[in-house]
N, C-alpha and C. Protein backbone atom coordinates (compact mmCIF):
# COMPACT_ATOMS: atom_id res chain seq x y z
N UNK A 1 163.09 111.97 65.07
CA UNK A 1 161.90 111.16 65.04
C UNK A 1 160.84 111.81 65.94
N UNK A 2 159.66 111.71 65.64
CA UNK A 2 158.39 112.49 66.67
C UNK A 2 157.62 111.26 66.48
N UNK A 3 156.62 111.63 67.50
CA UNK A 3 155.76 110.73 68.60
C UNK A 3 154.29 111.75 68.41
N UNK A 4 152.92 111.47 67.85
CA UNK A 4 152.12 112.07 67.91
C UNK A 4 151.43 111.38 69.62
N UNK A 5 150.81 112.39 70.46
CA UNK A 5 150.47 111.81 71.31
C UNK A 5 148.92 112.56 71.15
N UNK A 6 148.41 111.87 72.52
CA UNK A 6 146.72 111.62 72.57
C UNK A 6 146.40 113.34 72.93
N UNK A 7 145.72 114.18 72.40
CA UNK A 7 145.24 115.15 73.52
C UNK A 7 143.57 115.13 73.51
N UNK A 8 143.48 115.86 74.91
CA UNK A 8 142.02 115.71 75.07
C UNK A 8 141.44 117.08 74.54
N UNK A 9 141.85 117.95 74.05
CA UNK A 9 141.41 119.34 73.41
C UNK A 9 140.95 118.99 72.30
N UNK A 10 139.88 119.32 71.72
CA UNK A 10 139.18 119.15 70.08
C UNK A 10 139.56 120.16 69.64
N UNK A 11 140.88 119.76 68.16
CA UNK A 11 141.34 120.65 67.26
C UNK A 11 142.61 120.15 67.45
N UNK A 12 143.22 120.46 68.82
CA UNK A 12 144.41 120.02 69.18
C UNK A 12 145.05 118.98 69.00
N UNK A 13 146.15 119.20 68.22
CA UNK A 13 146.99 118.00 68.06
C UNK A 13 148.60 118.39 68.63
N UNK A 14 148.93 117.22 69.48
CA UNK A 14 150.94 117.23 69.91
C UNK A 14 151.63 116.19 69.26
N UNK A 15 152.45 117.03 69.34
CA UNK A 15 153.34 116.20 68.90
C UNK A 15 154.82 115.79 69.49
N UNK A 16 155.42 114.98 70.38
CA UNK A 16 157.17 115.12 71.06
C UNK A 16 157.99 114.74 69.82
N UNK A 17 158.84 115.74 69.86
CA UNK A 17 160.10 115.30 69.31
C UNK A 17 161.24 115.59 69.79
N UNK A 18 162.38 115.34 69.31
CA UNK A 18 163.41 115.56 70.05
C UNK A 18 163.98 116.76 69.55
N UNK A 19 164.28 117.44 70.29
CA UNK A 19 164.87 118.85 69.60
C UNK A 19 166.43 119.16 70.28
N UNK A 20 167.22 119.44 69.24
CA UNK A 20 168.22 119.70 69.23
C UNK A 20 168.97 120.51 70.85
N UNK A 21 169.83 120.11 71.74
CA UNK A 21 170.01 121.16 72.78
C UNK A 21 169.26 120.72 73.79
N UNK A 22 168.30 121.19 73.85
CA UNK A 22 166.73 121.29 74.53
C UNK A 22 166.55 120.03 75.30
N UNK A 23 167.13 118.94 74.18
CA UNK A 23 166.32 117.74 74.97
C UNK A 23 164.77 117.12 74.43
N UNK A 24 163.85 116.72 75.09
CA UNK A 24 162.65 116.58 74.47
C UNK A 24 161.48 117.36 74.35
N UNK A 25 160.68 117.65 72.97
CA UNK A 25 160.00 118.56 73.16
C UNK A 25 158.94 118.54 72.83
N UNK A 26 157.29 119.54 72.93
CA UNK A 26 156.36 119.56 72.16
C UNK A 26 155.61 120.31 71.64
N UNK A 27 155.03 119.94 70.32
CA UNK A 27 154.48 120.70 69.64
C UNK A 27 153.22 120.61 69.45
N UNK A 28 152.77 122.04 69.88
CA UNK A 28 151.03 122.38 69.99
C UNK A 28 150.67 122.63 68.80
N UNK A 29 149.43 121.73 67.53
CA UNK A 29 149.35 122.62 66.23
C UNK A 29 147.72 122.56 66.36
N UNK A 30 147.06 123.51 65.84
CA UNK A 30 146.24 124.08 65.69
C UNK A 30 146.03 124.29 64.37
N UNK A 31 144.52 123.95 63.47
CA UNK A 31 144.06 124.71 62.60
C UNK A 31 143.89 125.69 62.64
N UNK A 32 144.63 127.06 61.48
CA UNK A 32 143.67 128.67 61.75
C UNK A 32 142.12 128.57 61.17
N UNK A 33 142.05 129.27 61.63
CA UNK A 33 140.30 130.23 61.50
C UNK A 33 140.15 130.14 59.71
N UNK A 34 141.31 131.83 60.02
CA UNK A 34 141.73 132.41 58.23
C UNK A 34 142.88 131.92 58.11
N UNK A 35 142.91 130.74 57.18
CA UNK A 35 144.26 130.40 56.95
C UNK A 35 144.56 132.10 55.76
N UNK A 36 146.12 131.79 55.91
CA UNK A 36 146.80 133.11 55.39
C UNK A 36 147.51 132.37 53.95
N UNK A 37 147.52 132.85 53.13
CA UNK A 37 148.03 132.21 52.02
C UNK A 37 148.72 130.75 51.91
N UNK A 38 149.31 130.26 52.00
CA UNK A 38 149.98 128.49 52.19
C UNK A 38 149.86 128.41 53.84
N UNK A 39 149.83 129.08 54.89
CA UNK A 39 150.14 128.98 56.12
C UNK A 39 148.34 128.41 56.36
N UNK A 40 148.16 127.17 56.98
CA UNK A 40 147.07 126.59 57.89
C UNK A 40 146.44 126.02 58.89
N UNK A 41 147.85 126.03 59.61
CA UNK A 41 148.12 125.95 60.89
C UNK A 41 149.11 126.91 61.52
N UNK A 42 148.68 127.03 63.08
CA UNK A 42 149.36 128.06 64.03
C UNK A 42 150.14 126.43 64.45
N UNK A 43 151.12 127.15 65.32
CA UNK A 43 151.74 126.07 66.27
C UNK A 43 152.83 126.47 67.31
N UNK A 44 152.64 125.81 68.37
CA UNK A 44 153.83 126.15 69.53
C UNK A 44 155.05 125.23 69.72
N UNK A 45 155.85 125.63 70.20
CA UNK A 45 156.76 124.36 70.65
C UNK A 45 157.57 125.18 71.75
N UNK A 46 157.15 123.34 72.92
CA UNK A 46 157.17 123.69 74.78
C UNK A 46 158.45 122.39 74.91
N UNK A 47 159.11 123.20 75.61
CA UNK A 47 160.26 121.87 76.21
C UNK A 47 159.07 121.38 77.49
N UNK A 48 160.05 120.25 77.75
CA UNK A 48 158.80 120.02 79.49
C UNK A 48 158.79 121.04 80.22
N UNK A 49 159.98 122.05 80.60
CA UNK A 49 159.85 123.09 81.80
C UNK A 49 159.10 123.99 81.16
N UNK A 50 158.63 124.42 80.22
CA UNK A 50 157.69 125.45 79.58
C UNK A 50 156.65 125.07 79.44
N UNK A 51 155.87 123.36 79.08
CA UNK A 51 155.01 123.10 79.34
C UNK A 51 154.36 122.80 80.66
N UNK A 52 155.85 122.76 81.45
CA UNK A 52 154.77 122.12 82.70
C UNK A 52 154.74 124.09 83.69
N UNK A 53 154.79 124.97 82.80
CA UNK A 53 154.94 126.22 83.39
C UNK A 53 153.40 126.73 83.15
N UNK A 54 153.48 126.07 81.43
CA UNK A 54 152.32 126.83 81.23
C UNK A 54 150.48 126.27 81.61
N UNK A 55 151.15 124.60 81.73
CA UNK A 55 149.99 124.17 82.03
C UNK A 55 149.88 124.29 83.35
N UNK A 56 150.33 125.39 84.40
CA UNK A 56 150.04 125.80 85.80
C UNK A 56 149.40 126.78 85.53
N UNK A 57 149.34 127.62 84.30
CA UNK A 57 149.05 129.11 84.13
C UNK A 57 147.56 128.22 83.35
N UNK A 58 147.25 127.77 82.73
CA UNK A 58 146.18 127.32 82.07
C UNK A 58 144.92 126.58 83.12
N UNK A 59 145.71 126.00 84.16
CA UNK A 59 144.91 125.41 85.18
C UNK A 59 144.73 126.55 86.04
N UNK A 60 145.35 127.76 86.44
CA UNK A 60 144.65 128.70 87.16
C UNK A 60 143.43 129.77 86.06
N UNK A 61 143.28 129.22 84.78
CA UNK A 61 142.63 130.05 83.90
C UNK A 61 141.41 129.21 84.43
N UNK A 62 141.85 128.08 83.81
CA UNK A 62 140.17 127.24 84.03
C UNK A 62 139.95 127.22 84.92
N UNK A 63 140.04 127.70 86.07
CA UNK A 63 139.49 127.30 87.77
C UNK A 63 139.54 128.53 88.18
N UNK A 64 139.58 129.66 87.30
CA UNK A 64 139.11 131.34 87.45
C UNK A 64 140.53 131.89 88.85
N UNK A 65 141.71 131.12 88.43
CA UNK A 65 142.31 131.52 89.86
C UNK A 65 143.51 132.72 88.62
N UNK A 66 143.18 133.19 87.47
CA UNK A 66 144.12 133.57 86.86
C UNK A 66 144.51 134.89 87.37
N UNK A 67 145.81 135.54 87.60
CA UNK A 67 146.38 136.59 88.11
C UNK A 67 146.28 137.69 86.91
N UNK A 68 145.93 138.68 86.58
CA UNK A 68 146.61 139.95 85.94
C UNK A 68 147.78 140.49 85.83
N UNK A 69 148.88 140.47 84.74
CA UNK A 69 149.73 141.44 84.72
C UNK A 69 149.78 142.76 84.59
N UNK A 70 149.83 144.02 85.96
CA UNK A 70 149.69 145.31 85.11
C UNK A 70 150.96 145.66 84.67
């Protein structure tokens, strides 16, 4: 069963569901640009420890604190 939840990004839509193993999870979907033949959405899927990893890496983007990997 999934749970669409609220996001504040325009375009962005999540979604939690429960995923197998993992525990609970979510899914980032996105309209493409160029959709590619049947494919018209991109999409991610974050357990909580990957989302709450990446939304540390996204909050040092927006607040210009982002690091470089060389």
């Amino acid at each position: 069963m999934s749970t669409d939840l609220k996001s504040h990004a325009q375009g962005v839509s999540l979604t939690r569901f429960a995923n197998d193993g993992q525990g609970t999870s979510v899914q980032v979907t996105m309209r493409k640009e160029r959709p590619v033949g049947t494919e018209f959405f991109d999409h991610l899927q974050l357990t909580r420890a990957q989302a709450a990893a990446l939304a540390a890496d996204l909050m040092d983007f927006a607040q210009g604190r982002e690091v470089e990997e060389v």
